[in-house]
N, C-alpha and C. Protein backbone atom coordinates (compact mmCIF):
# COMPACT_ATOMS: atom_id res chain seq x y z
N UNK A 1 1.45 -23.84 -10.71
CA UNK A 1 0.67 -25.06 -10.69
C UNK A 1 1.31 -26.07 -9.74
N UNK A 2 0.22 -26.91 -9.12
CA UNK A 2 0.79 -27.82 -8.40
C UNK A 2 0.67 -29.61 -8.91
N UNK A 3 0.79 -29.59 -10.26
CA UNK A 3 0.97 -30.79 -10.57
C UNK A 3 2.54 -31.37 -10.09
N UNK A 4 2.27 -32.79 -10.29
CA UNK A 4 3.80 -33.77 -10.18
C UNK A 4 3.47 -34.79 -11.62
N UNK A 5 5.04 -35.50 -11.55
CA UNK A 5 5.24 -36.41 -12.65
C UNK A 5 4.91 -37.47 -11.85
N UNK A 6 4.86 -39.14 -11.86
CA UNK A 6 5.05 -40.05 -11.13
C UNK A 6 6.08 -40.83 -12.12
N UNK A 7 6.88 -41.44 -11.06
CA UNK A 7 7.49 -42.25 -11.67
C UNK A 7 7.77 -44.11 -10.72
N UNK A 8 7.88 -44.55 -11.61
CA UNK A 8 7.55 -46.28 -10.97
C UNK A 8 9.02 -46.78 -11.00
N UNK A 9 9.86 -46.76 -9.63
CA UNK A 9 11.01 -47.67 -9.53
C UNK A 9 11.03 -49.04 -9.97
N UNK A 10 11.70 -49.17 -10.46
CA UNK A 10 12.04 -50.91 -10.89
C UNK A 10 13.42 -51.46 -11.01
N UNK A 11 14.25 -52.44 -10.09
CA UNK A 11 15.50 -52.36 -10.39
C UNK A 11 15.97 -51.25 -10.38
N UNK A 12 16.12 -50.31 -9.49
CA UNK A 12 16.81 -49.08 -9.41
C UNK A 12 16.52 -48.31 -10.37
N UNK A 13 15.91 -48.24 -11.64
CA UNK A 13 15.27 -47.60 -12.75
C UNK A 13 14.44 -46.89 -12.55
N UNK A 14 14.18 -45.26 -12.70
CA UNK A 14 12.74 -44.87 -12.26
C UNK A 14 11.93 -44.69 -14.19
N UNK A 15 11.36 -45.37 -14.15
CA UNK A 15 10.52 -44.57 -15.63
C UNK A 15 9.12 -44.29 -15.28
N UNK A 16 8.94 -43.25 -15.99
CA UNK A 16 7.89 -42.15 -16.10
C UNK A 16 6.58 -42.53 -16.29
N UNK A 17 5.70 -42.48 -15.22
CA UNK A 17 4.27 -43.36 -15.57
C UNK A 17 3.52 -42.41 -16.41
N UNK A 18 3.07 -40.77 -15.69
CA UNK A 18 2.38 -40.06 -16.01
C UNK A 18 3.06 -38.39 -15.72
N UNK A 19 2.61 -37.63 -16.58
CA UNK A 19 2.79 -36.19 -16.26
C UNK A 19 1.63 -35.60 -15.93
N UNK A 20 1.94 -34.49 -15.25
CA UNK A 20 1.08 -33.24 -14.56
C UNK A 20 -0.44 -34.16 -13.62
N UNK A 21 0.18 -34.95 -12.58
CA UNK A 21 -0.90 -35.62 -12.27
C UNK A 21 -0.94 -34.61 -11.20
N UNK A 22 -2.63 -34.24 -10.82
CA UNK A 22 -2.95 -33.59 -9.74
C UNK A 22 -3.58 -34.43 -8.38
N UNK A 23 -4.04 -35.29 -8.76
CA UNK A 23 -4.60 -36.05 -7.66
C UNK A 23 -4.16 -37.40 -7.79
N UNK A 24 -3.46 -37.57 -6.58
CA UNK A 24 -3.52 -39.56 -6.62
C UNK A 24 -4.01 -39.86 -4.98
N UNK A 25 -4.86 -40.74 -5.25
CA UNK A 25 -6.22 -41.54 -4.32
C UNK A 25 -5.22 -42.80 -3.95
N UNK A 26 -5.15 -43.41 -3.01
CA UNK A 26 -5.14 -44.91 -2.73
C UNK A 26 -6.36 -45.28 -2.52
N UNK A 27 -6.40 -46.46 -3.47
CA UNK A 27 -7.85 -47.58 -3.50
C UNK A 27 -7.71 -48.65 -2.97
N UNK A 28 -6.49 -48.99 -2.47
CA UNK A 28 -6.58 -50.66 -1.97
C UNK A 28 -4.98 -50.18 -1.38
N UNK A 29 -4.95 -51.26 -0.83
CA UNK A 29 -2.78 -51.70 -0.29
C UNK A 29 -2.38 -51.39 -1.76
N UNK A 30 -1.67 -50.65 -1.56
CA UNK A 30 -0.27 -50.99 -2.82
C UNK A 30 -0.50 -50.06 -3.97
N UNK A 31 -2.13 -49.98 -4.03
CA UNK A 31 -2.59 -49.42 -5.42
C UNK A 31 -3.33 -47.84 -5.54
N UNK A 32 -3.04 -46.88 -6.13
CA UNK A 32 -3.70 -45.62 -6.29
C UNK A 32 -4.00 -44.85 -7.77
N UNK A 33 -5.00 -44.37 -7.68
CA UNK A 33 -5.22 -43.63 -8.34
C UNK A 33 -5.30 -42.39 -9.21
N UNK A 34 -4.41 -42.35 -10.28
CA UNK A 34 -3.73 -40.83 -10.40
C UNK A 34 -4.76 -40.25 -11.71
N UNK A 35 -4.81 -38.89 -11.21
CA UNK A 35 -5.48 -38.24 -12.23
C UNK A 35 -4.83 -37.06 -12.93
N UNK A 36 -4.86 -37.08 -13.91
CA UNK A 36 -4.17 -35.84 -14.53
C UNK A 36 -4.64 -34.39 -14.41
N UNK A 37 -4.20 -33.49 -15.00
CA UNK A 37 -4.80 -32.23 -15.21
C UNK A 37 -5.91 -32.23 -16.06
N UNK A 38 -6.01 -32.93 -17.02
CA UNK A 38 -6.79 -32.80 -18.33
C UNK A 38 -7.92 -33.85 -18.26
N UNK A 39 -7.72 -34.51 -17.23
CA UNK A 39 -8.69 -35.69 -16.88
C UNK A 39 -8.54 -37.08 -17.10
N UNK A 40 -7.28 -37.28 -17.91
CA UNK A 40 -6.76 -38.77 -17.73
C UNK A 40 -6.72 -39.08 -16.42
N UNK A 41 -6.90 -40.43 -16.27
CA UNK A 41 -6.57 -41.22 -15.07
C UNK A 41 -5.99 -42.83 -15.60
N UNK A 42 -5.32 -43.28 -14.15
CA UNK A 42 -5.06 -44.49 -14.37
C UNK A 42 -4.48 -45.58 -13.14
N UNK A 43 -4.75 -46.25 -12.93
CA UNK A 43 -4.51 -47.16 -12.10
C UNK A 43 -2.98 -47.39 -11.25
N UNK A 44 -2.13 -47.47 -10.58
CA UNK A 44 -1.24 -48.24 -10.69
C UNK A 44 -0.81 -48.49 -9.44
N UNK A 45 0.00 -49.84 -9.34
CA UNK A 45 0.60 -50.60 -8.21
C UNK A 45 1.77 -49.99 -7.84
N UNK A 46 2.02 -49.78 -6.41
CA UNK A 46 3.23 -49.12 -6.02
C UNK A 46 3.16 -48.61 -4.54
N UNK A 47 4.73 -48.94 -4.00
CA UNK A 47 4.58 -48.38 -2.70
C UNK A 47 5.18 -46.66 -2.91
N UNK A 48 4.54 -45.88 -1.82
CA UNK A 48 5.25 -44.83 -2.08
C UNK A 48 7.02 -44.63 -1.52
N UNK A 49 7.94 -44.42 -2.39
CA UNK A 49 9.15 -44.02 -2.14
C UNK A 49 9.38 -42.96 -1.37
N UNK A 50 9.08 -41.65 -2.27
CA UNK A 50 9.21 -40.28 -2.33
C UNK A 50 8.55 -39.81 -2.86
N UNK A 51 8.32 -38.33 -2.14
CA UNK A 51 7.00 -37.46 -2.84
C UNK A 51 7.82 -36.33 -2.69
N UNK A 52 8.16 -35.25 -3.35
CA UNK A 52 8.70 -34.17 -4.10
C UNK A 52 8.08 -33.06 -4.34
N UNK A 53 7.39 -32.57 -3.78
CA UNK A 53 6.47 -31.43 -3.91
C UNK A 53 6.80 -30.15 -4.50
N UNK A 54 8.07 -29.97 -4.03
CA UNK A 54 9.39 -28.78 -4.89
C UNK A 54 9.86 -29.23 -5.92
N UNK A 55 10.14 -30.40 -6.24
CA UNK A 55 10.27 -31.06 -7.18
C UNK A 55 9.48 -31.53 -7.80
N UNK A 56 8.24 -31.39 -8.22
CA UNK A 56 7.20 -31.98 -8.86
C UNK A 56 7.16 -33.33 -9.28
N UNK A 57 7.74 -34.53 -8.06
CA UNK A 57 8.11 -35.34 -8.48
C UNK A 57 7.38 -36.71 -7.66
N UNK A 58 7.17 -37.65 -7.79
CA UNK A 58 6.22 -38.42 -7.24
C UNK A 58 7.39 -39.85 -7.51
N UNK A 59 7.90 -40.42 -6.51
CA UNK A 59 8.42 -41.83 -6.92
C UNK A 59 7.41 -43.11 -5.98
N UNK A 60 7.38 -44.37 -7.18
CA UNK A 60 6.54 -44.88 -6.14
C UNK A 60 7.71 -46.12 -6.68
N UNK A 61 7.61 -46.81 -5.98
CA UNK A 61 8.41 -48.66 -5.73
C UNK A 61 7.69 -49.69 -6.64
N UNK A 62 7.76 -50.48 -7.47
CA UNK A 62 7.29 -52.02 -7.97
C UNK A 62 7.15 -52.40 -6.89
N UNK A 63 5.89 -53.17 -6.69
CA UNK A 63 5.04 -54.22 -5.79
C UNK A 63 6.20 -55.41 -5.99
């Protein structure tokens, strides 16, 4: 499978927004759209850091 986790830097902190997201959209500056496997979705603000693809890992920055 090719899901990732995302996670939202803050103060050097990364915590865990969402798991097994398959799609994330940018909708505006700053902001994208992540969707899960199962069909959750959800909004969130962030620049991209790092994207991890071997790592199933998604870091994005606090606005």
């Amino acid at each position: 499978m090719c899901e990732s986790n995302v996670y939202l830097k803050k103060e050097g902190h990364e915590e865990l927004v969402m798991e097994n997201v398959a799609i994330v959209t940018p909708i505006d500056t700053d902001t994208f759209l992540l969707k899960g496997l199962l069909g959750e979705s959800m909004e969130i603000k962030g620049r991209i850091e790092d994207i991890n693809l071997m790592g199933h890992k998604i870091i994005l920055t606090a606005p």
